[in-house]
N, C-alpha and C. Protein backbone atom coordinates (compact mmCIF):
# COMPACT_ATOMS: atom_id res chain seq x y z
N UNK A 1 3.80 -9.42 13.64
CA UNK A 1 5.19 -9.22 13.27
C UNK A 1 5.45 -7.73 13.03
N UNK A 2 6.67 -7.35 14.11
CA UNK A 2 6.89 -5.69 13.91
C UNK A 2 8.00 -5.74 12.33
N UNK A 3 7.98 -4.82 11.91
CA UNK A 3 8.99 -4.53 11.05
C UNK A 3 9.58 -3.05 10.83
N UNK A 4 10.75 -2.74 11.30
CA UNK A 4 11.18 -1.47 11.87
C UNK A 4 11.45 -0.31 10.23
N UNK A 5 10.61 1.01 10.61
CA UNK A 5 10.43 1.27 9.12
C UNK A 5 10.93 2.47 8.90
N UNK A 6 11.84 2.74 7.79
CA UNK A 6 12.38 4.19 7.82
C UNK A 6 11.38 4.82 6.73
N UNK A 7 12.20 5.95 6.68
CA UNK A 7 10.67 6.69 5.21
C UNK A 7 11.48 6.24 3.67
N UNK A 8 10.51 6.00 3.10
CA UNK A 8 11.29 5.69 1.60
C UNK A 8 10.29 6.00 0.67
N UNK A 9 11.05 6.29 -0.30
CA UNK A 9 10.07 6.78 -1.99
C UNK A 9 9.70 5.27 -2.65
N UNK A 10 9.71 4.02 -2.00
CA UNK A 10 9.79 3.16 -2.91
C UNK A 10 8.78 2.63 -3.59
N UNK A 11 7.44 3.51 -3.43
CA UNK A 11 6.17 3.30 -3.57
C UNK A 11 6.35 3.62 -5.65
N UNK A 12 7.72 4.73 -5.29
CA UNK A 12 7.36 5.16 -7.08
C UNK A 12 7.85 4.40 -7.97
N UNK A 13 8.27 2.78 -7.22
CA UNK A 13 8.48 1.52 -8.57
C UNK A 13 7.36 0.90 -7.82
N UNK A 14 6.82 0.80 -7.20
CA UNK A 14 6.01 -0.20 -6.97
C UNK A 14 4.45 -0.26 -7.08
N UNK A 15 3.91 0.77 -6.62
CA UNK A 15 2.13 1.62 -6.75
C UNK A 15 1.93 0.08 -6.41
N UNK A 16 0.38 -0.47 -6.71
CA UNK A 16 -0.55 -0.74 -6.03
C UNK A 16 -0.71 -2.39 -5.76
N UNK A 17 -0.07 -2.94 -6.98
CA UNK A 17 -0.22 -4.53 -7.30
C UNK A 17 -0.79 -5.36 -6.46
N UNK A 18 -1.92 -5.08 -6.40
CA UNK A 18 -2.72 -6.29 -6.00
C UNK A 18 -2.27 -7.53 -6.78
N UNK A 19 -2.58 -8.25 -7.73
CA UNK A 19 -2.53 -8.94 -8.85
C UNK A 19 -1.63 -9.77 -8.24
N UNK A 20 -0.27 -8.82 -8.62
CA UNK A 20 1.21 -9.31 -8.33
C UNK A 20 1.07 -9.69 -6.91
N UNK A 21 0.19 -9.27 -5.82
CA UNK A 21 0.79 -9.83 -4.31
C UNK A 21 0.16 -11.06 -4.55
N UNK A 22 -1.60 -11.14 -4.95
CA UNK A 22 -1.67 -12.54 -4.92
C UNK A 22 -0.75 -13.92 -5.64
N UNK A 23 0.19 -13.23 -6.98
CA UNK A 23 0.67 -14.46 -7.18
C UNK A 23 1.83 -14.82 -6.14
N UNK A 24 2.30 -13.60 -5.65
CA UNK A 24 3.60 -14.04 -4.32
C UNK A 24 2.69 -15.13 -3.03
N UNK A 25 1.33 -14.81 -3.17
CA UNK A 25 1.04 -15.51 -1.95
C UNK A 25 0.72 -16.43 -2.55
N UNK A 26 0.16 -16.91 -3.40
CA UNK A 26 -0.14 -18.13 -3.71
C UNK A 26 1.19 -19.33 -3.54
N UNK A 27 2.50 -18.74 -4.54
CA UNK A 27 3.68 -19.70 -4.15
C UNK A 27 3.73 -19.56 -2.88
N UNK A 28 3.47 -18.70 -1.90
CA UNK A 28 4.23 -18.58 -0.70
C UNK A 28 3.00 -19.99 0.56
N UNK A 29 1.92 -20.37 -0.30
CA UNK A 29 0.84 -20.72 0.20
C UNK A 29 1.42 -22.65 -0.38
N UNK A 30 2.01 -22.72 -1.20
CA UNK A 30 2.66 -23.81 -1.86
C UNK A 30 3.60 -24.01 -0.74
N UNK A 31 4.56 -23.44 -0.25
CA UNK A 31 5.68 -23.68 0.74
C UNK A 31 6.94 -23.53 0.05
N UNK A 32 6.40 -22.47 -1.10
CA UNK A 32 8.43 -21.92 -1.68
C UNK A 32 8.83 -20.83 -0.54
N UNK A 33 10.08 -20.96 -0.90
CA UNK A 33 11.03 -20.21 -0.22
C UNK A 33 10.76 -18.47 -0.96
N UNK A 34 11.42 -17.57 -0.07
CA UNK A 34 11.66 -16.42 -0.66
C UNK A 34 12.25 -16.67 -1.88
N UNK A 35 13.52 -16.93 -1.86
CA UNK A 35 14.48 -17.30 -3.19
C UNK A 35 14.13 -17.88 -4.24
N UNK A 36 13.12 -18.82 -3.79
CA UNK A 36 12.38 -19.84 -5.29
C UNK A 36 11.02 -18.80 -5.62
N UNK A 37 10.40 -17.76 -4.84
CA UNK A 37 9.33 -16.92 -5.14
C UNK A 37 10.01 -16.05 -6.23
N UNK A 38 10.93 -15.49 -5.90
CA UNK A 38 11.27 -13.91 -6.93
C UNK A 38 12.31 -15.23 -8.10
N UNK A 39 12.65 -16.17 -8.35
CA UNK A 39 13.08 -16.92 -9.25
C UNK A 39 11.90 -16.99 -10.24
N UNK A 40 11.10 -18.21 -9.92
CA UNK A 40 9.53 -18.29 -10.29
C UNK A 40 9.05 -17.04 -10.81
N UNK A 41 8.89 -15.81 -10.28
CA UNK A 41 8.34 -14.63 -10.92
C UNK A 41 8.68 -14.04 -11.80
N UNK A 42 10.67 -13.82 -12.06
CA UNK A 42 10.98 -13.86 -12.96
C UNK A 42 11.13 -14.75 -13.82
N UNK A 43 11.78 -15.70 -13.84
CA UNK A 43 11.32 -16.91 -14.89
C UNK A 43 10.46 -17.22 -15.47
N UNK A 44 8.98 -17.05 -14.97
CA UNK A 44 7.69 -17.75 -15.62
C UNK A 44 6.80 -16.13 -15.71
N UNK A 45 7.62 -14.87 -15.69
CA UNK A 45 6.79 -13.40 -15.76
C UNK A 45 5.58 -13.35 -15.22
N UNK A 46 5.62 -13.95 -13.79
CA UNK A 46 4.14 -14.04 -13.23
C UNK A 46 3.62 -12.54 -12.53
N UNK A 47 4.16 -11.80 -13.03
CA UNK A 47 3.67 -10.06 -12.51
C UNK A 47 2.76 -9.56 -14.37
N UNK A 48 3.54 -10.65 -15.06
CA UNK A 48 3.33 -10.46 -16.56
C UNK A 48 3.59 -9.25 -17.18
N UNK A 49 4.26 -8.22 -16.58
CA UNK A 49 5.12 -7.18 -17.24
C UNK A 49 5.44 -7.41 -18.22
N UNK A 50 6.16 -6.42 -18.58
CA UNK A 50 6.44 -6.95 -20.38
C UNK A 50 8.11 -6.11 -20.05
N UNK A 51 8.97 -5.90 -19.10
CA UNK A 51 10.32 -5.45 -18.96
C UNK A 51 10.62 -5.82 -17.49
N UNK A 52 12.15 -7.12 -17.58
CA UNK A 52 12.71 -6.68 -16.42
C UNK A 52 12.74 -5.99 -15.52
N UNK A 53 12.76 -4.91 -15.86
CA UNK A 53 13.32 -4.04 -15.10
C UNK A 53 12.15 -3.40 -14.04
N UNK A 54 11.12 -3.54 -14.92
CA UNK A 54 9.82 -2.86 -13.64
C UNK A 54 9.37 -4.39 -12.64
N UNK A 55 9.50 -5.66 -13.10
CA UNK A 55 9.72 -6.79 -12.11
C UNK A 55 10.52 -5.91 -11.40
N UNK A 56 11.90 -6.34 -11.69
CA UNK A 56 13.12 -6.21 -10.41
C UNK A 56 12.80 -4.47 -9.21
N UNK A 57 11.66 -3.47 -10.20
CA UNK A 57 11.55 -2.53 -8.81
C UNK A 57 10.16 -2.74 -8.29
N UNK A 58 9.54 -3.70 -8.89
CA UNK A 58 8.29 -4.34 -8.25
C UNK A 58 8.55 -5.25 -7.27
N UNK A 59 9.62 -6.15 -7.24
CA UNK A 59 9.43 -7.60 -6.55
C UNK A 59 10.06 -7.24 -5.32
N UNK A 60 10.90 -6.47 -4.73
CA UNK A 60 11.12 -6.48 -3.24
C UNK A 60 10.09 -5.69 -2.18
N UNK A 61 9.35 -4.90 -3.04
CA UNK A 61 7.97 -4.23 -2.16
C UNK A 61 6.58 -5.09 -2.27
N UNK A 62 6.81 -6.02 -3.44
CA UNK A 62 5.26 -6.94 -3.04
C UNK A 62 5.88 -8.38 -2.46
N UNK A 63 6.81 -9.07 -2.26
CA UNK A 63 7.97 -9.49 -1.26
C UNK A 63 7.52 -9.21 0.31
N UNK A 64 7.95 -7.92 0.30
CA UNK A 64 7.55 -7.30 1.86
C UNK A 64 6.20 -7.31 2.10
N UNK A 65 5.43 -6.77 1.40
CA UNK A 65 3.94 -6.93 1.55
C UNK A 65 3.33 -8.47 1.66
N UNK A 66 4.19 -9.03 1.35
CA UNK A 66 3.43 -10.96 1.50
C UNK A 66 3.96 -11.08 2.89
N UNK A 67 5.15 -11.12 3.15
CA UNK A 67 6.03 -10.77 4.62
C UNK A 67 4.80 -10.19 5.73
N UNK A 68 4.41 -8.92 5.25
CA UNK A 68 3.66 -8.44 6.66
C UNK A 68 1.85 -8.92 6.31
N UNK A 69 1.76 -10.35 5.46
CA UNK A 69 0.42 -10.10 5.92
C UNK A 69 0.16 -11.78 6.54
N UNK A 70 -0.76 -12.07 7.25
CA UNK A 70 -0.60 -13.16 7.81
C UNK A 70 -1.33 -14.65 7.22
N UNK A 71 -1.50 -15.80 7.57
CA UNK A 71 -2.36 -16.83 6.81
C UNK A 71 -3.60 -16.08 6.82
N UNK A 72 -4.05 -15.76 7.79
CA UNK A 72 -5.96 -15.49 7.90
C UNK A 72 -5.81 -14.26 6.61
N UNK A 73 -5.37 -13.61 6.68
CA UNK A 73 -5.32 -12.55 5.51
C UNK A 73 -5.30 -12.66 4.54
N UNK A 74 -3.82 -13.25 4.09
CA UNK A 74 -3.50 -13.88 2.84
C UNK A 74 -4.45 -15.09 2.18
N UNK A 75 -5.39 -16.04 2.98
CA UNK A 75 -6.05 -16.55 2.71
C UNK A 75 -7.70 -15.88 2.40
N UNK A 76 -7.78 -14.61 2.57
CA UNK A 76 -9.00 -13.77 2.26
C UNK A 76 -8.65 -13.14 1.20
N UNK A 77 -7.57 -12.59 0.60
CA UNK A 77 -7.09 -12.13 0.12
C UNK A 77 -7.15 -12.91 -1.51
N UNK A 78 -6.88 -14.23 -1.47
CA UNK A 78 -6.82 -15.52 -2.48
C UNK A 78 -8.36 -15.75 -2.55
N UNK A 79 -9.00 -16.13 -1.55
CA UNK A 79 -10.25 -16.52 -1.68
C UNK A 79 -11.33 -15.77 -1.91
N UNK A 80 -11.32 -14.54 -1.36
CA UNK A 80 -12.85 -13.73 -1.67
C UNK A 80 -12.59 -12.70 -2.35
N UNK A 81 -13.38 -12.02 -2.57
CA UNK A 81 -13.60 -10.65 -3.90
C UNK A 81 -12.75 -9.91 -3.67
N UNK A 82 -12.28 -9.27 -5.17
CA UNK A 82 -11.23 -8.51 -5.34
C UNK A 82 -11.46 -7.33 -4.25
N UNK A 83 -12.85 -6.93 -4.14
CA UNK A 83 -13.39 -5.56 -2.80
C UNK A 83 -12.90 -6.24 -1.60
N UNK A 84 -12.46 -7.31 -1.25
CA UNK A 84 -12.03 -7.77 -0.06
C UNK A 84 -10.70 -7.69 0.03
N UNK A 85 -10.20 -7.95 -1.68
CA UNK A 85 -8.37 -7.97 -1.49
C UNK A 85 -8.06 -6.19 -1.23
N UNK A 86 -9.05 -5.41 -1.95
CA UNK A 86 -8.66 -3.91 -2.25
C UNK A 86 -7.78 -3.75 -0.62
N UNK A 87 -8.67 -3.60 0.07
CA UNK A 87 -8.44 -2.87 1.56
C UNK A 87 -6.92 -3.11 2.37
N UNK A 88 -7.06 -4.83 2.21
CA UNK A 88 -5.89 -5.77 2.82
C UNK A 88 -4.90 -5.34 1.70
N UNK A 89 -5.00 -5.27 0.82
CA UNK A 89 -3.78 -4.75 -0.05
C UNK A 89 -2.81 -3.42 0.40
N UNK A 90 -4.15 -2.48 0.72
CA UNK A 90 -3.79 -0.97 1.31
C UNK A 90 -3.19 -0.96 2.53
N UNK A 91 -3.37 -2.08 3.33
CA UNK A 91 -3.18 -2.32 5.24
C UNK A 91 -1.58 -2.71 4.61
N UNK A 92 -1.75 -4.21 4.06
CA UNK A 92 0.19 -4.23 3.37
C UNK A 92 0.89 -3.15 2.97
N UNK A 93 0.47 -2.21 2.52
CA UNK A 93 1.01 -1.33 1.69
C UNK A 93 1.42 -0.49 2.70
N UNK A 94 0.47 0.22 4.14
CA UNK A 94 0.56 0.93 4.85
C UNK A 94 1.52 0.04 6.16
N UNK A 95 1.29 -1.17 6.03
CA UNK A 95 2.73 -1.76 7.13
C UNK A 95 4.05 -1.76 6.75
N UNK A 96 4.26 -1.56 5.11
CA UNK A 96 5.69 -1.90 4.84
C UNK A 96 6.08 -0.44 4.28
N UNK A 97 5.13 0.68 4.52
CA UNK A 97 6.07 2.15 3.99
C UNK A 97 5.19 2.99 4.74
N UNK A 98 6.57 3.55 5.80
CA UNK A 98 6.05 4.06 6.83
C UNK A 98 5.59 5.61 6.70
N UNK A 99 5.79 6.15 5.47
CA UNK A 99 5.83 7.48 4.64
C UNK A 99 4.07 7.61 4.57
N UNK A 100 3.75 6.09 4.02
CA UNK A 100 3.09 6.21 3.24
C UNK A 100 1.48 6.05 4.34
N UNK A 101 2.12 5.23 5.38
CA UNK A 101 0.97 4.95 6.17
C UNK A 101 0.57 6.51 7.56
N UNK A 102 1.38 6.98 7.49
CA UNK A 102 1.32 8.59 8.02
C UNK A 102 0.67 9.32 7.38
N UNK A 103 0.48 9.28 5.39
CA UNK A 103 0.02 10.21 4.67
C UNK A 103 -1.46 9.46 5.55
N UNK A 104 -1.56 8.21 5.14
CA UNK A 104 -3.19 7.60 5.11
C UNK A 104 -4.21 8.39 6.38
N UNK A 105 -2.65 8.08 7.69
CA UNK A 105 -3.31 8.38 9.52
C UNK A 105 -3.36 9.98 9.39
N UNK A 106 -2.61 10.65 8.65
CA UNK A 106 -2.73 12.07 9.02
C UNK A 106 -3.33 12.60 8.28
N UNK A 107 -3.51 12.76 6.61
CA UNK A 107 -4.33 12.88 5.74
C UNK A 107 -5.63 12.45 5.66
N UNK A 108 -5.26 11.25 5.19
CA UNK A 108 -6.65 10.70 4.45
C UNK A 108 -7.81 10.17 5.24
N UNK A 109 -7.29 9.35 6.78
CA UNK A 109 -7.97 8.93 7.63
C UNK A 109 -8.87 10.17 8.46
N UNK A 110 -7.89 10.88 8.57
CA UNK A 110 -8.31 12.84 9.23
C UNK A 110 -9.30 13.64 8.49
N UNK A 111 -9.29 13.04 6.76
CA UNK A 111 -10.57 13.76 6.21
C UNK A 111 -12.24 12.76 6.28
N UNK A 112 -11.69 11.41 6.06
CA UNK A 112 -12.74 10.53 6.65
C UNK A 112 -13.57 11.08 7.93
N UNK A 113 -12.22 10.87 9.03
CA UNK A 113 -13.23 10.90 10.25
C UNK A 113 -14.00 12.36 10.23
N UNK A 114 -13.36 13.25 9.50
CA UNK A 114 -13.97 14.58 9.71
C UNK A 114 -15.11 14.83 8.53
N UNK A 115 -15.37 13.82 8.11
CA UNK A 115 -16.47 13.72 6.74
C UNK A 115 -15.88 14.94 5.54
N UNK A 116 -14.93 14.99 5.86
CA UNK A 116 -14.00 15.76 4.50
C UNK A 116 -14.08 14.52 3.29
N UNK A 117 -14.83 15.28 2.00
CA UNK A 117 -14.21 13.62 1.09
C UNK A 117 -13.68 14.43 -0.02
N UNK A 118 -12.91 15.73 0.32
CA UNK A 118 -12.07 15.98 -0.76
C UNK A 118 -10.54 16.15 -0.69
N UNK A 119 -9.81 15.62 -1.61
CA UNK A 119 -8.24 15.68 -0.91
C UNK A 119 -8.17 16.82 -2.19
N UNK A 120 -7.07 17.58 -1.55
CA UNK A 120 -6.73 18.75 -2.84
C UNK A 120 -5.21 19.03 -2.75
N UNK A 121 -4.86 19.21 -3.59
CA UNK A 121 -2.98 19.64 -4.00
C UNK A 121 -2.26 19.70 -2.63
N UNK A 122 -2.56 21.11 -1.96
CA UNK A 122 -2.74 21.64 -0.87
C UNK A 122 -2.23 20.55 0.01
N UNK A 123 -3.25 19.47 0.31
CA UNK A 123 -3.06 18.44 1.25
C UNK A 123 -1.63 17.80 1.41
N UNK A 124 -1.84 17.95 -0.08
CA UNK A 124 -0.51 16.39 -0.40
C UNK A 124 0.55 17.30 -0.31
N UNK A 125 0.75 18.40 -0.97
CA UNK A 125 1.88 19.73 -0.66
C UNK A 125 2.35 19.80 0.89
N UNK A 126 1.37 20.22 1.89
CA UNK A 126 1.68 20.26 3.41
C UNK A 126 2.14 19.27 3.92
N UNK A 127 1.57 18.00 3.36
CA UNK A 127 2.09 16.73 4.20
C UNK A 127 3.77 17.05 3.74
N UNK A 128 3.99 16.77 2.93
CA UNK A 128 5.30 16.23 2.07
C UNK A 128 6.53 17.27 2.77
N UNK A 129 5.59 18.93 2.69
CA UNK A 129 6.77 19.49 3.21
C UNK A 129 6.96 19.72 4.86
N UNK A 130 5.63 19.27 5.18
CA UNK A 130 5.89 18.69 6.90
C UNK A 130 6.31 17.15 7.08
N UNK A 131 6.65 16.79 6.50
CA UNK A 131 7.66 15.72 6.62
C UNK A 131 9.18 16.00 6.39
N UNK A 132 9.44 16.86 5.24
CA UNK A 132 10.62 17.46 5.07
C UNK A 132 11.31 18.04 6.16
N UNK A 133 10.25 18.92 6.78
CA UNK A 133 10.75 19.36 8.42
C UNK A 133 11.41 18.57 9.26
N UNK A 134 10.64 17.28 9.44
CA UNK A 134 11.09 16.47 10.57
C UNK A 134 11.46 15.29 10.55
N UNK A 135 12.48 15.37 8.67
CA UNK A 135 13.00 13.94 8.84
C UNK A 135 14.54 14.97 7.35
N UNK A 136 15.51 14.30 8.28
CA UNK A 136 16.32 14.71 6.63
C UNK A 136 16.39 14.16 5.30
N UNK A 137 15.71 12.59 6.11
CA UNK A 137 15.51 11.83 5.30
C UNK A 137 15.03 12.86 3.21
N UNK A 138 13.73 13.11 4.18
CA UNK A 138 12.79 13.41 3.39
C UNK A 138 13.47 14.66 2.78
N UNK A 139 14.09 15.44 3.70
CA UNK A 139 14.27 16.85 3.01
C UNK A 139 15.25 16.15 1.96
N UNK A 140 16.33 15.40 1.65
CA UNK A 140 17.01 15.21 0.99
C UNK A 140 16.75 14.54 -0.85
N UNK A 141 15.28 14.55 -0.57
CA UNK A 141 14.96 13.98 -1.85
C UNK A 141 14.99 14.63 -2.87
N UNK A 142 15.11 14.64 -4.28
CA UNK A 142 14.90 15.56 -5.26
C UNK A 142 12.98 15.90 -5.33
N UNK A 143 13.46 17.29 -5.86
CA UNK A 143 11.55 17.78 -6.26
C UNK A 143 11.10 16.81 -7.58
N UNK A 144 11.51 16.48 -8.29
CA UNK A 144 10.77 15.03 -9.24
C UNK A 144 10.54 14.26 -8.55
N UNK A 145 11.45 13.39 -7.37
CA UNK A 145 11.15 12.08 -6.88
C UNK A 145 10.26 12.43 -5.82
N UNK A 146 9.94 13.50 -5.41
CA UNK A 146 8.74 13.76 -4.25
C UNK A 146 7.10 14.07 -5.80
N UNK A 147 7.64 14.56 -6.52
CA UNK A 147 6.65 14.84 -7.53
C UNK A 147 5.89 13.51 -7.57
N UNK A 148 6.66 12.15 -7.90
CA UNK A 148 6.75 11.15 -8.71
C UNK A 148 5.57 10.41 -7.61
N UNK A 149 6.15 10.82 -6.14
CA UNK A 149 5.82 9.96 -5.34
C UNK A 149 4.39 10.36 -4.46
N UNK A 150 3.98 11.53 -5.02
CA UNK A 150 2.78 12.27 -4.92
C UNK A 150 1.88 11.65 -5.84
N UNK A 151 2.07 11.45 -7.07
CA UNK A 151 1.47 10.63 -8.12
C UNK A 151 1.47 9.28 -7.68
N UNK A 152 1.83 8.70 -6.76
CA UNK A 152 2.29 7.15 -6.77
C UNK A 152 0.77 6.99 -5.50
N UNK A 153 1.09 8.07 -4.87
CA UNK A 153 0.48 8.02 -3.29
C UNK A 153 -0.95 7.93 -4.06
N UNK A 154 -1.49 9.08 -4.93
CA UNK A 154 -3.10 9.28 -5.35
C UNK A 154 -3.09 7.82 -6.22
N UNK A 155 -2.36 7.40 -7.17
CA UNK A 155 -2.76 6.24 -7.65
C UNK A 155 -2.86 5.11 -6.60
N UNK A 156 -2.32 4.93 -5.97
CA UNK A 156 -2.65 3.44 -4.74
C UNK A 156 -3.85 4.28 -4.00
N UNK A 157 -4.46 5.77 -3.99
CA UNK A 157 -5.75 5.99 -3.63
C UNK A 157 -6.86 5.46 -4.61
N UNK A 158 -6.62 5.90 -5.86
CA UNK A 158 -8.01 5.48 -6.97
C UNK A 158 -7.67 3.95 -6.66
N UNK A 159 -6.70 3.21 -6.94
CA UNK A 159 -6.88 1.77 -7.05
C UNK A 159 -7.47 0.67 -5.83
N UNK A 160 -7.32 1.63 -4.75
CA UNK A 160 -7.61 0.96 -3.72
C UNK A 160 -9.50 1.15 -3.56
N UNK A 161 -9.78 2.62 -4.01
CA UNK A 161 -11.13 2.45 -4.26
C UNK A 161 -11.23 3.55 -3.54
N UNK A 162 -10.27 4.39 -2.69
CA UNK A 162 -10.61 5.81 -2.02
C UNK A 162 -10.67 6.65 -3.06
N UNK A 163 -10.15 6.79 -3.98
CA UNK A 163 -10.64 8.11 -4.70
C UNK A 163 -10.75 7.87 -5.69
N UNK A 164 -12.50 8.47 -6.00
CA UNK A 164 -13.46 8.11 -6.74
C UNK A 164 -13.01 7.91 -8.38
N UNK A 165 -12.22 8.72 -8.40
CA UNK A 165 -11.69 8.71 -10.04
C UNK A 165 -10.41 9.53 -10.46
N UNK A 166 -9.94 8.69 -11.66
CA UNK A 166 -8.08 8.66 -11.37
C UNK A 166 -7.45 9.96 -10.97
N UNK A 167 -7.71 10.88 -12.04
CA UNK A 167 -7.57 12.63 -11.83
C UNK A 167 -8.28 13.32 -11.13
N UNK A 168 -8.98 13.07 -9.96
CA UNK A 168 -10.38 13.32 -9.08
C UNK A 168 -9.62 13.72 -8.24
N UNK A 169 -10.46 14.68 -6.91
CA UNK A 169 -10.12 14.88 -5.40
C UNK A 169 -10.70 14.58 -4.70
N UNK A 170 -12.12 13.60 -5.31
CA UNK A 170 -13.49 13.06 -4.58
C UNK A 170 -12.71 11.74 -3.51
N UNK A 171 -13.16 11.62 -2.24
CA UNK A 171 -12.48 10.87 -1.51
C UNK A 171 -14.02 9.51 -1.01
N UNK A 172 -13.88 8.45 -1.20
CA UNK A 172 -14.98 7.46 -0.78
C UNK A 172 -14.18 6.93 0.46
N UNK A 173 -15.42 6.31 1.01
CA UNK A 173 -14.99 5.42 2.23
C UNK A 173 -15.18 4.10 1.80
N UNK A 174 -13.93 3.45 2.32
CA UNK A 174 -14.12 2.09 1.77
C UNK A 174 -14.66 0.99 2.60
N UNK A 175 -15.55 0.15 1.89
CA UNK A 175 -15.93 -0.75 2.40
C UNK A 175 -15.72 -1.85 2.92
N UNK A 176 -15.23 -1.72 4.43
CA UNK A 176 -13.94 -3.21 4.62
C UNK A 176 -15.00 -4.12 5.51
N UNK A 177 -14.66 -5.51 4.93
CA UNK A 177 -15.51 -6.74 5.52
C UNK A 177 -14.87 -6.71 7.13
N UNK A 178 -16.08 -7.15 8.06
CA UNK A 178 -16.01 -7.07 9.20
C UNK A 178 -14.87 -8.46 9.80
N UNK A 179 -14.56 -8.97 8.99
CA UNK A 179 -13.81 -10.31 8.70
C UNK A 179 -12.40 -9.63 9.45
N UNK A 180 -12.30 -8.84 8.15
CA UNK A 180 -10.76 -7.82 8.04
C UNK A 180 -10.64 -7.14 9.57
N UNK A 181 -11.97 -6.12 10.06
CA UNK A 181 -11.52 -5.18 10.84
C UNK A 181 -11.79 -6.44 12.10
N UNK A 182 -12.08 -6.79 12.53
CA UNK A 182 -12.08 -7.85 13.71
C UNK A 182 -10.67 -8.83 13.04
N UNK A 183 -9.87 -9.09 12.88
CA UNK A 183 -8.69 -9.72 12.38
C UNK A 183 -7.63 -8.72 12.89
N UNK A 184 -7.59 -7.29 12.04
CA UNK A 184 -6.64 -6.74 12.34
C UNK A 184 -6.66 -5.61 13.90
N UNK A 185 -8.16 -6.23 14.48
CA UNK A 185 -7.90 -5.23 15.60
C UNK A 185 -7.36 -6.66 16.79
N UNK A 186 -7.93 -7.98 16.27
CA UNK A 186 -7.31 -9.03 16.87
C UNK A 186 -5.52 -9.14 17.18
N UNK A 187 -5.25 -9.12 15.75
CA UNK A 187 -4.04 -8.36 15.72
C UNK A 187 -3.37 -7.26 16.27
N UNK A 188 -3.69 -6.57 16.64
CA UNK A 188 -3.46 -5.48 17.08
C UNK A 188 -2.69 -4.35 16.45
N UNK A 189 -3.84 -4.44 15.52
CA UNK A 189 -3.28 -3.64 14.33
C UNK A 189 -4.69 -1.88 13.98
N UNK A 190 -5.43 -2.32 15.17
CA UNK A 190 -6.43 -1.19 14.77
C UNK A 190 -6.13 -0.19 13.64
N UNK A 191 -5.11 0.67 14.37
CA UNK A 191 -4.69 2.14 13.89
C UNK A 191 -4.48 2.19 12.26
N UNK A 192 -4.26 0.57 11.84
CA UNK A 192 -4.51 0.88 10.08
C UNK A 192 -5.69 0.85 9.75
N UNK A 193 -6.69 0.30 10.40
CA UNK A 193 -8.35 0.44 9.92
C UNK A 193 -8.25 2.11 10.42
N UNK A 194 -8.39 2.56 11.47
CA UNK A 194 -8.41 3.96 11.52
C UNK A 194 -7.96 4.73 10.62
N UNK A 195 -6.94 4.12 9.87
CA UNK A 195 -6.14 4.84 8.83
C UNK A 195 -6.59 4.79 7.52
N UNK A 196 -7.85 4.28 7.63
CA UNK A 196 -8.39 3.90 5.88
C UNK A 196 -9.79 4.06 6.44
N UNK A 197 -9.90 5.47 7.24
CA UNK A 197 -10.91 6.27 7.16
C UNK A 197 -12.07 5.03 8.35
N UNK A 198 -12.18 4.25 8.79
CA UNK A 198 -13.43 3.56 9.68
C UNK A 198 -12.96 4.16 11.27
C-alpha cells in the first residue's frame, strides 16, 4: 500500500510509541473499525497518558503507522520480542513521514553503510537546512519547531536502539530478524531496510 507523503513536523507530538502501536493493532486484529480504535483509546486511556491532549497529537500518527503495516508484520510485531517490534516500528515510522525516512536514507543509513557510527550536530544541521533548500515546505517552519523536531528525530534514534545512549552521537546497527528483511524486500519495500543501516 502506497501512501502519498508530503514533509511534516508531526513526529514532534508523536516520537516513538511502540507500546501505543501495539495496542492500535491489537483492536485493529479484533476487527474494530478506525472510529471504534481512537474511541476505545480514548475512553479506556489505552496509550495510558495521563492528558488528552498528548492522546489526541499521538493518535493520528500511530493510526497511520497501523495503516502502513501489514498482517505478517503486525502479527510479529504482537507476537515476538520487543527487539523484533523495535525495527518494524522504525520501517512504520519511516513509511508514514516522508521527512523523516530521507533523514534515515540520507543520514543515518549513509553513516551505516560507510561504517560511520557517529552522528554529530553538524549532520542533523545540514540535513534540515538542505531540505529547507528544496522544499518551501520546510523553509517555512519556525527555528523552535525544526529545533523540536531535531530532538524528536534523535529520540525515535535512542528508542529504536540506533543510538547507543539518549544524549550520545554513538550510532549501533540494528539487529533486524531475517523474518522482517525477507518480508519487506517481499514487499517491495527494500530501501527501508537500506535505510536502517543493513
Amino acid at each position: 500500500m502506497t501512501i502519498e507523503l508530503e514533509y511534516s513536523s508531526s513526529l514532534n507530538g508523536a516520537s516513538f510509541l511502540l507500546f501505543e502501536l501495539k495496542q492500535v493493532l491489537k483492536l485493529k486484529q479484533l476487527g474494530l473499525t478506525n472510529q471504534e480504535i481512537r474511541q476505545k483509546v480514548k475512553e479506556d486511556n489505552l496509550f495510558q497518558f495521563n492528558n488528552q491532549g498528548r492522546i489526541n497529537r499521538a493518535l493520528p500518527s500511530v493510526m497511520k503507522r497501523a495503516e502502513a503495516i501489514d498482517e505478517t508484520l503486525a502479527s510479529l510485531i504482537l507476537e515476538d520480542s520487543i527487539e523484533t517490534g523495535k525495527p518494524l516500528n522504525l520501517y512504520a515510522i519511516m513509511k508514514t513521514d516522508l521527512l523523516f525516512f530521507e533523514f534515515m536514507d540520507e543520514v543515518i543509513g549513509e553513516k551505516l553503510h560507510t561504517n560511520d557510527y557517529l552522528i554529530e550536530k553538524k549532520d542533523i544541521n545540514l540535513f534540515f537546512i538542505s531540505k529547507a533548500e528544496q522544499s518551501e515546505k520546510v523553509a517555512s517552519w519556525s527555528d523552535s519547531n525544526i529545533e523540536r523536531l531535531k530532538g524528536a528525530y534523535m529520540l525515535v534514534l535512542f528508542e529504536s536502539g540506533i543510538l547507543r545512549t539518549r544524549k550520545g552521537k554513538e550510532l549501533n546497527r540494528l539487529v533486524i530478524d531475517e523474518r522482517i528483511k525477507n518480508h519487506l524486500r517481499y514487499i517491495g519495500d527494500a530501501r527501508f531496510i537500506r535505510a536502517m543501516g543493513e
